[in-house]
PDB file of N, CA and C in Angstrom:
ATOM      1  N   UNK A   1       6.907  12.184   1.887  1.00  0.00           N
ATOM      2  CA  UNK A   1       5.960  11.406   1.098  1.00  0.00           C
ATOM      3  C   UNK A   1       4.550  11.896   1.376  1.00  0.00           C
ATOM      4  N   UNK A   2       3.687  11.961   0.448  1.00  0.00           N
ATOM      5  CA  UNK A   2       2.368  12.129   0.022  1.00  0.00           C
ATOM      6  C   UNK A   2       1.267  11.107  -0.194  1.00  0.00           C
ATOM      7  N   UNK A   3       0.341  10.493   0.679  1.00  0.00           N
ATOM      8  CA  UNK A   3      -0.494   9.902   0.724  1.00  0.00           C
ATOM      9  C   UNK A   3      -1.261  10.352  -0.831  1.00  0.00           C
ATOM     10  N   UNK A   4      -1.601   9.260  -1.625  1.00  0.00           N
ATOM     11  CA  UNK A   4      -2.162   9.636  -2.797  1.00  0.00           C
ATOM     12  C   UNK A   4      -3.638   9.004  -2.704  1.00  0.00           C
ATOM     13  N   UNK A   5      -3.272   7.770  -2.787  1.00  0.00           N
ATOM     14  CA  UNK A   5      -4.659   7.271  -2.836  1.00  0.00           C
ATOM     15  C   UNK A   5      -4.172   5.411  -1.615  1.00  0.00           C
ATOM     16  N   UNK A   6      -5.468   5.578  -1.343  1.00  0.00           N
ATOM     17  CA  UNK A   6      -5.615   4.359  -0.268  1.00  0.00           C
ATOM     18  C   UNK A   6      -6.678   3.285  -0.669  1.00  0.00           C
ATOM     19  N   UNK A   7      -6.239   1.832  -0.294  1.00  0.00           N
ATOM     20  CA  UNK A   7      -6.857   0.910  -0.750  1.00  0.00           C
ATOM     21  C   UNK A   7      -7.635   0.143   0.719  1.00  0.00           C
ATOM     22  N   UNK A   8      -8.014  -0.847   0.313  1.00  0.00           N
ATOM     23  CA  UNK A   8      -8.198  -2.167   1.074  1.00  0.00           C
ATOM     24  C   UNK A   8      -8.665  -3.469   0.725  1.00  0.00           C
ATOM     25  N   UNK A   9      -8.181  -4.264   1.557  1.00  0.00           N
ATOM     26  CA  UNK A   9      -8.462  -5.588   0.711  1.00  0.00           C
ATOM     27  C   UNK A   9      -8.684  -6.794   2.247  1.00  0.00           C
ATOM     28  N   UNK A  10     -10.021  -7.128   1.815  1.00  0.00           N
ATOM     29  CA  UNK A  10     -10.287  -8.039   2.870  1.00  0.00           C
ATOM     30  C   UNK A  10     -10.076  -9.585   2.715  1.00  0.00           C
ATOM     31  N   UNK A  11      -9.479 -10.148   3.734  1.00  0.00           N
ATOM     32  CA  UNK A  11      -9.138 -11.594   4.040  1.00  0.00           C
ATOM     33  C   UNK A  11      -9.987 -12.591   4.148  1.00  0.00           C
ATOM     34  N   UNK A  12      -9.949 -13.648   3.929  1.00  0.00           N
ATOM     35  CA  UNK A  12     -10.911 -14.770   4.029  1.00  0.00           C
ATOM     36  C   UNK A  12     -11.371 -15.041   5.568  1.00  0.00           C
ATOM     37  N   UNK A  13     -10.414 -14.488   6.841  1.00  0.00           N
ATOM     38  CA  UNK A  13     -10.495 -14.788   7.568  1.00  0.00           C
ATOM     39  C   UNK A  13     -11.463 -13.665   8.204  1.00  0.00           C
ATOM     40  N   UNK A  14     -11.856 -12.725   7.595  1.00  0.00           N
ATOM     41  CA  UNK A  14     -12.179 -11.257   8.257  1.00  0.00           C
ATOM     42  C   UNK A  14     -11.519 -10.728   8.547  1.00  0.00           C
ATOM     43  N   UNK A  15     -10.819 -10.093   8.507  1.00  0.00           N
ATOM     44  CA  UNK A  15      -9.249  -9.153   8.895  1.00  0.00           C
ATOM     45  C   UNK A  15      -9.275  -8.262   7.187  1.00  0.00           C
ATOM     46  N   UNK A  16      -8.896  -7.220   7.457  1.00  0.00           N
ATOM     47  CA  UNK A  16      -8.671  -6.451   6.719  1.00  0.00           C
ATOM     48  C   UNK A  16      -7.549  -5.636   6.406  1.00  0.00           C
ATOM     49  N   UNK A  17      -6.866  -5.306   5.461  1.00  0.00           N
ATOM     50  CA  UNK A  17      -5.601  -4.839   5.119  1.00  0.00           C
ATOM     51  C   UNK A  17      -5.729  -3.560   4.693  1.00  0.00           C
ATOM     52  N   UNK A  18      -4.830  -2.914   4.760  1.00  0.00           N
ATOM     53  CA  UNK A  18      -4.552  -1.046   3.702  1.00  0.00           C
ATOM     54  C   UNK A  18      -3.209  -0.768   3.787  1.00  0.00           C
ATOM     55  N   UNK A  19      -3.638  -0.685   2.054  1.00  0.00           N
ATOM     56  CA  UNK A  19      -2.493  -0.114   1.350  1.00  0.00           C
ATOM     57  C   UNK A  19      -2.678   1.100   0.783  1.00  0.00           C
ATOM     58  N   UNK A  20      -1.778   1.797   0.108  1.00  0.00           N
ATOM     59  CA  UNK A  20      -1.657   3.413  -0.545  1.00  0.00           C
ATOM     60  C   UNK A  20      -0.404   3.560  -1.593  1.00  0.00           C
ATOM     61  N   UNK A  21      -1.057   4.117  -2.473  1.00  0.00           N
ATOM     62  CA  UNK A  21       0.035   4.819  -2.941  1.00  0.00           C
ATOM     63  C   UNK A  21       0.582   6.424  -2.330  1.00  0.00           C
ATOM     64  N   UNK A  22       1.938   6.039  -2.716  1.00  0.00           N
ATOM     65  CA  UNK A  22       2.424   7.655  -2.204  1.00  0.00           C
ATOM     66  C   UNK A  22       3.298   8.570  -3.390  1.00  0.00           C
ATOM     67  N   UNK A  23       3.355   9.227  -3.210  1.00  0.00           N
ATOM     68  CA  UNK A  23       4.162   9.959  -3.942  1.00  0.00           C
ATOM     69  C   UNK A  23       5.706  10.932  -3.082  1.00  0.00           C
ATOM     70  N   UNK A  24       6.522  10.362  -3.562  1.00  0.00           N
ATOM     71  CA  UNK A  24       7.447  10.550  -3.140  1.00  0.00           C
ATOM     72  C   UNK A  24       8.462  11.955  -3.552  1.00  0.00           C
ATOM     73  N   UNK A  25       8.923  12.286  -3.041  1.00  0.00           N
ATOM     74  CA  UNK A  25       9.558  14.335  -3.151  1.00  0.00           C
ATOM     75  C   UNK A  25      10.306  14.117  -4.744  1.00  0.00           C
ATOM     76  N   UNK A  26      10.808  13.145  -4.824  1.00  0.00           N
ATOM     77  CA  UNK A  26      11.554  13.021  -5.945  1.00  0.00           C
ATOM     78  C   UNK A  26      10.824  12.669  -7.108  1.00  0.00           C
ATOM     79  N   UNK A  27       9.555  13.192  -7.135  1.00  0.00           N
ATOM     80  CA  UNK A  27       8.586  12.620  -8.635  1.00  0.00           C
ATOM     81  C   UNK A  27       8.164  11.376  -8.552  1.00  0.00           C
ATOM     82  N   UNK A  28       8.595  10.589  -8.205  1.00  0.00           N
ATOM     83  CA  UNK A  28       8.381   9.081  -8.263  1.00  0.00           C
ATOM     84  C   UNK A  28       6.888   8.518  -7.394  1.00  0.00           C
ATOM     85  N   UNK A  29       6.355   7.365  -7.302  1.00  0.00           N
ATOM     86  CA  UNK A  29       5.299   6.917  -6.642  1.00  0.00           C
ATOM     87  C   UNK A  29       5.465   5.084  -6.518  1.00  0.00           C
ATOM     88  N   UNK A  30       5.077   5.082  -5.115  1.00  0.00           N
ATOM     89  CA  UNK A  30       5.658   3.386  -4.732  1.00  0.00           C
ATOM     90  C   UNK A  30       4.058   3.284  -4.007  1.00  0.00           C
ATOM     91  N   UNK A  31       4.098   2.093  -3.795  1.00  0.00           N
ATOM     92  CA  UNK A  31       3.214   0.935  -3.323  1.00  0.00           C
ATOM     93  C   UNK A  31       4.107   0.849  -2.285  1.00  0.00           C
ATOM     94  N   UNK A  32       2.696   0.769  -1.098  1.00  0.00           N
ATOM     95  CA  UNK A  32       3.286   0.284   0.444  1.00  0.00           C
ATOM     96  C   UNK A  32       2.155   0.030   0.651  1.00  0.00           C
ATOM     97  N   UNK A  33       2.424  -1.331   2.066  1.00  0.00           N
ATOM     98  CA  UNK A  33       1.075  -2.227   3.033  1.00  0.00           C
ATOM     99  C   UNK A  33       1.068  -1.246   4.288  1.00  0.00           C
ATOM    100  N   UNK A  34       0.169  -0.241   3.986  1.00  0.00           N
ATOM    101  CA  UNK A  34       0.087   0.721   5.706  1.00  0.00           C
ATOM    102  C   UNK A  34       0.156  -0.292   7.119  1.00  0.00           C
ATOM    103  N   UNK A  35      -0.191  -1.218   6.964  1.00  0.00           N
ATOM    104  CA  UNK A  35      -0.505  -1.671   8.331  1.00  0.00           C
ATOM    105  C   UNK A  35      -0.057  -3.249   8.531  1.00  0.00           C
ATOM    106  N   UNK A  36       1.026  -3.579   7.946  1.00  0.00           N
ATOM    107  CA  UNK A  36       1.924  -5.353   7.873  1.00  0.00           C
ATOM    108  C   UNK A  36       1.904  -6.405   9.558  1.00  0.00           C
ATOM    109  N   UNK A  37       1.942  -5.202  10.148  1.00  0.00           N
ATOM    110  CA  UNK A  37       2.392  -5.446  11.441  1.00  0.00           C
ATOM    111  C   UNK A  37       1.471  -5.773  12.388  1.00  0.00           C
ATOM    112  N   UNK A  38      -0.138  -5.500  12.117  1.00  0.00           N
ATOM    113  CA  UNK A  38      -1.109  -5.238  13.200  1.00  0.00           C
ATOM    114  C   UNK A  38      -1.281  -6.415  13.996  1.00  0.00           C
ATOM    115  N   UNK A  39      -1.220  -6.568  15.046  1.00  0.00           N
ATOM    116  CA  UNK A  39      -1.484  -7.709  15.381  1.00  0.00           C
ATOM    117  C   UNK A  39      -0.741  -8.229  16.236  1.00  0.00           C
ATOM    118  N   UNK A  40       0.949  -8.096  15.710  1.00  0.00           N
ATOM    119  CA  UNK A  40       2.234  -8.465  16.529  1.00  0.00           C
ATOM    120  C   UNK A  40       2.439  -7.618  17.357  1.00  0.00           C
ATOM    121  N   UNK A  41       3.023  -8.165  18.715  1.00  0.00           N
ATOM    122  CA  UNK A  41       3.274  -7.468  19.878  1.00  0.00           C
ATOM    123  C   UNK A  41       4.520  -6.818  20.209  1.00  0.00           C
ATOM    124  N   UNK A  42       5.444  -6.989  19.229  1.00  0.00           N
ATOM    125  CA  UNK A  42       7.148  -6.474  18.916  1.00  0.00           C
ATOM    126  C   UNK A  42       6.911  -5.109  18.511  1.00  0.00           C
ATOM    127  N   UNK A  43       7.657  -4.169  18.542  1.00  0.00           N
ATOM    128  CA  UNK A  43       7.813  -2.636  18.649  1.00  0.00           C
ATOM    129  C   UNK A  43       8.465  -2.640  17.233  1.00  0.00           C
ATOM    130  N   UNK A  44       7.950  -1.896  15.566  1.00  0.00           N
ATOM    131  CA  UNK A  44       8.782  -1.884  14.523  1.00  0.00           C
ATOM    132  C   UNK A  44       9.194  -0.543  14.443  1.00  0.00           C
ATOM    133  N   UNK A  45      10.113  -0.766  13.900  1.00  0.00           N
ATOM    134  CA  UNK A  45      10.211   0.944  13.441  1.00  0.00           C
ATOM    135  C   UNK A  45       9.088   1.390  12.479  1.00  0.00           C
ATOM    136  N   UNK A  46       8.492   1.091  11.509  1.00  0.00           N
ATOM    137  CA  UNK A  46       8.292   1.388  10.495  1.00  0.00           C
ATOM    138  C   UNK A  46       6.679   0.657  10.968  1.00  0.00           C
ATOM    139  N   UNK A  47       5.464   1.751  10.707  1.00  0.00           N
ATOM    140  CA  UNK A  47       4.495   0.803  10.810  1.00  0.00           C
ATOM    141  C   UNK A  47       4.205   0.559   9.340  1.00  0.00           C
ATOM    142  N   UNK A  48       4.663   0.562   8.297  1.00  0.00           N
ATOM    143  CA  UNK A  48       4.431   0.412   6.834  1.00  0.00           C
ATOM    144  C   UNK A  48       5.357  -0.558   6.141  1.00  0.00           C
ATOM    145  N   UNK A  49       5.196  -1.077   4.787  1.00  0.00           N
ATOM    146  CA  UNK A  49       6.260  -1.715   4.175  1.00  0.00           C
ATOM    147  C   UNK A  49       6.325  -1.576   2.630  1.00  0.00           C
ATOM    148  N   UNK A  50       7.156  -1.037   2.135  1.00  0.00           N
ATOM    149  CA  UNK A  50       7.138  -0.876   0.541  1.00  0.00           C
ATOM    150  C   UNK A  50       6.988  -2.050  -0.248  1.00  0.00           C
ATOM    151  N   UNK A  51       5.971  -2.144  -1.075  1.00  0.00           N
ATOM    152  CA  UNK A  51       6.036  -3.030  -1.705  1.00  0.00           C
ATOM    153  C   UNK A  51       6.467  -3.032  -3.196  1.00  0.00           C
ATOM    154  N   UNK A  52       6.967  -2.044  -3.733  1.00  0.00           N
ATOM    155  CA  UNK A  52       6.968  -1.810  -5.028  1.00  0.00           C
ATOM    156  C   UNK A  52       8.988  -0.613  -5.234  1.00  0.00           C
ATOM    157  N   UNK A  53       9.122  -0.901  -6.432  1.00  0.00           N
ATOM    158  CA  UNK A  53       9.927   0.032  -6.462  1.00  0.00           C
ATOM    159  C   UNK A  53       9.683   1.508  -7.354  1.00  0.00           C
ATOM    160  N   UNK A  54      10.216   2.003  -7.745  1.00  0.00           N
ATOM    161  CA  UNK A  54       9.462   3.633  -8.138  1.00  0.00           C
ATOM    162  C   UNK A  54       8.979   3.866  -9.575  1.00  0.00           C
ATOM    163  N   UNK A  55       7.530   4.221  -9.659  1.00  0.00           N
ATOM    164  CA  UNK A  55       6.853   4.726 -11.019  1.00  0.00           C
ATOM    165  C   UNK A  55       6.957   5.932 -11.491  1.00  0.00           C
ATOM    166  N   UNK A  56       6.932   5.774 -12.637  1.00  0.00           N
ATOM    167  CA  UNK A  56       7.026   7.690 -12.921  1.00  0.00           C
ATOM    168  C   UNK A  56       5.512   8.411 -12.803  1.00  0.00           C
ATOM    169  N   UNK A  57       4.618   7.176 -12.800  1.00  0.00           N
ATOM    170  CA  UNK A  57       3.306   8.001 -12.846  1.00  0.00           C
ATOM    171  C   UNK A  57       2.396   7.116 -11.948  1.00  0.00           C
ATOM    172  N   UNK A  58       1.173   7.423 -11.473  1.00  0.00           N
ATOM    173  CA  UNK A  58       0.018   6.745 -10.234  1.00  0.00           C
ATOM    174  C   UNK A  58      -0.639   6.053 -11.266  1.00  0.00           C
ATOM    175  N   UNK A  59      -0.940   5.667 -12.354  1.00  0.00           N
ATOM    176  CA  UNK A  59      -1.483   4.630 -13.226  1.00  0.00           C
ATOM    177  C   UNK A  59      -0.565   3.608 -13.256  1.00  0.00           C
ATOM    178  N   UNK A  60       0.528   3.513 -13.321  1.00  0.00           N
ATOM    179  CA  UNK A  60       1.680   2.357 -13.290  1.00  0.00           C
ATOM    180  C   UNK A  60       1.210   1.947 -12.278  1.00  0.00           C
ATOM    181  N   UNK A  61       1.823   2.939 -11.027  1.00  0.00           N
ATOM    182  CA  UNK A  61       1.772   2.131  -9.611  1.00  0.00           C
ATOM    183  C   UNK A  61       0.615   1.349  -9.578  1.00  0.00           C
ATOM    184  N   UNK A  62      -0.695   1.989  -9.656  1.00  0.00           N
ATOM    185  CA  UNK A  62      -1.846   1.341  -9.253  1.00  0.00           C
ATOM    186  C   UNK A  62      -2.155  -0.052  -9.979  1.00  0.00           C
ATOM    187  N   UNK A  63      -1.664   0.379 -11.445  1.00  0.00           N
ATOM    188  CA  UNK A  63      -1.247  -1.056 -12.342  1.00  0.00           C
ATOM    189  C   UNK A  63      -0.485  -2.861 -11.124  1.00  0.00           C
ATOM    190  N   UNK A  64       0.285  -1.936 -10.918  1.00  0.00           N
ATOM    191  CA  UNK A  64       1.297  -2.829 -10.359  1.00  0.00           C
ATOM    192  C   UNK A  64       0.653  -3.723  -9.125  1.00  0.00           C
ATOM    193  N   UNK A  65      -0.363  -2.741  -8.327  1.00  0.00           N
ATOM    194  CA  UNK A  65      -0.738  -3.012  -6.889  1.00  0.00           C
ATOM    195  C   UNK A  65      -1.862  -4.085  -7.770  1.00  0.00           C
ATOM    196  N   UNK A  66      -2.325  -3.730  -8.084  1.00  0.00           N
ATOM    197  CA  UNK A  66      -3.586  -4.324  -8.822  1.00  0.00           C
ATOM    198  C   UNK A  66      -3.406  -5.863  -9.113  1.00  0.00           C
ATOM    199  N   UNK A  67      -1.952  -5.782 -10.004  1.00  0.00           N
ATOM    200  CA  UNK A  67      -1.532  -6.879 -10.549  1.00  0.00           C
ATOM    201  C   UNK A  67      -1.239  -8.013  -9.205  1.00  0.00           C
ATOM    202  N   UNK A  68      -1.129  -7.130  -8.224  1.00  0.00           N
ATOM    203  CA  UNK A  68      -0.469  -7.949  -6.840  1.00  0.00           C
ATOM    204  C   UNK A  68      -1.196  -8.776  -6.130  1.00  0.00           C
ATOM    205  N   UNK A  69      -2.437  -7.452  -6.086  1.00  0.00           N
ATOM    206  CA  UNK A  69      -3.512  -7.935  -5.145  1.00  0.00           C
ATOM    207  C   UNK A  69      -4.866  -7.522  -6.083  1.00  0.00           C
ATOM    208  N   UNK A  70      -5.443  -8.637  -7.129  1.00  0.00           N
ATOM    209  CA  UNK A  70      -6.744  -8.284  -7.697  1.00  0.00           C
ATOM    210  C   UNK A  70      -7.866  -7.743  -6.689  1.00  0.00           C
ATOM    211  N   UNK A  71      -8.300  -8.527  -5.586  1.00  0.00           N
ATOM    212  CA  UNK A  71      -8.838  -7.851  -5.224  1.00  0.00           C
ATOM    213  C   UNK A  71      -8.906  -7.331  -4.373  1.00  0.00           C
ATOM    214  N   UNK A  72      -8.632  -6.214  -4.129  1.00  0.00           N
ATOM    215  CA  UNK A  72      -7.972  -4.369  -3.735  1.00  0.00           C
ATOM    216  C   UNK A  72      -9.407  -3.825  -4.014  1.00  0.00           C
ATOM    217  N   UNK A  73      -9.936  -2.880  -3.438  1.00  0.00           N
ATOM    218  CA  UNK A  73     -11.006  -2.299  -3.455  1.00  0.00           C
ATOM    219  C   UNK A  73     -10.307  -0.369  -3.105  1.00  0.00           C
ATOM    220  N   UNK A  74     -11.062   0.168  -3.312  1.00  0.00           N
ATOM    221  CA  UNK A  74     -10.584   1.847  -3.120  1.00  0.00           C
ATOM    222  C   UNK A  74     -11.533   1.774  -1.943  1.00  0.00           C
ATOM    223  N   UNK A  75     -10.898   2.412  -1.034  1.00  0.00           N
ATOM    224  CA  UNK A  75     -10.713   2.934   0.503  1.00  0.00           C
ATOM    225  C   UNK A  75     -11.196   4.401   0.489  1.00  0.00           C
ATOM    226  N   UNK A  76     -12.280   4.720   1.050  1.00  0.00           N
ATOM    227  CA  UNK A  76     -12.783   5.667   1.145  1.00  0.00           C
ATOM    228  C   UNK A  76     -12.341   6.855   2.144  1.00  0.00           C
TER     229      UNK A  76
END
């Protein structure tokens, strides 16, 4: 997988989140939360979590994330 583009989206509480799209070997592109876990003291496998299932193109996906989380800001 291919880091495409990266987001973030800040909490009411101050805490901050990031997400990305990726692009995956097989053409496709999913939505994942880079960082679900921060905070907890348990060992995951996975520091990421998919949130989406597969687009044929990065305008869908970003469609989709968008639709999820309005406000998502682009991550520099």
């Amino acid at each position: 997988m291919v880091v495409i583009k990266r987001y973030k989206r800040s909490h009411p509480t101050g805490g901050i989140s990031h997400y990305s799209i990726r692009h995956r070997f097989g053409r496709v592109y999913q939505v994942f939360h880079d960082d679900p876990y921060i905070g907890i003291s348990q060992p995951y496998e996975f520091d990421y979590r998919v949130l989406s299932g597969h687009f044929g193109d990065l305008v869908s996906a970003e469609a989709e994330l968008r639709r999820m989380y309005p406000d998502i800001e682009n991550d520099i």
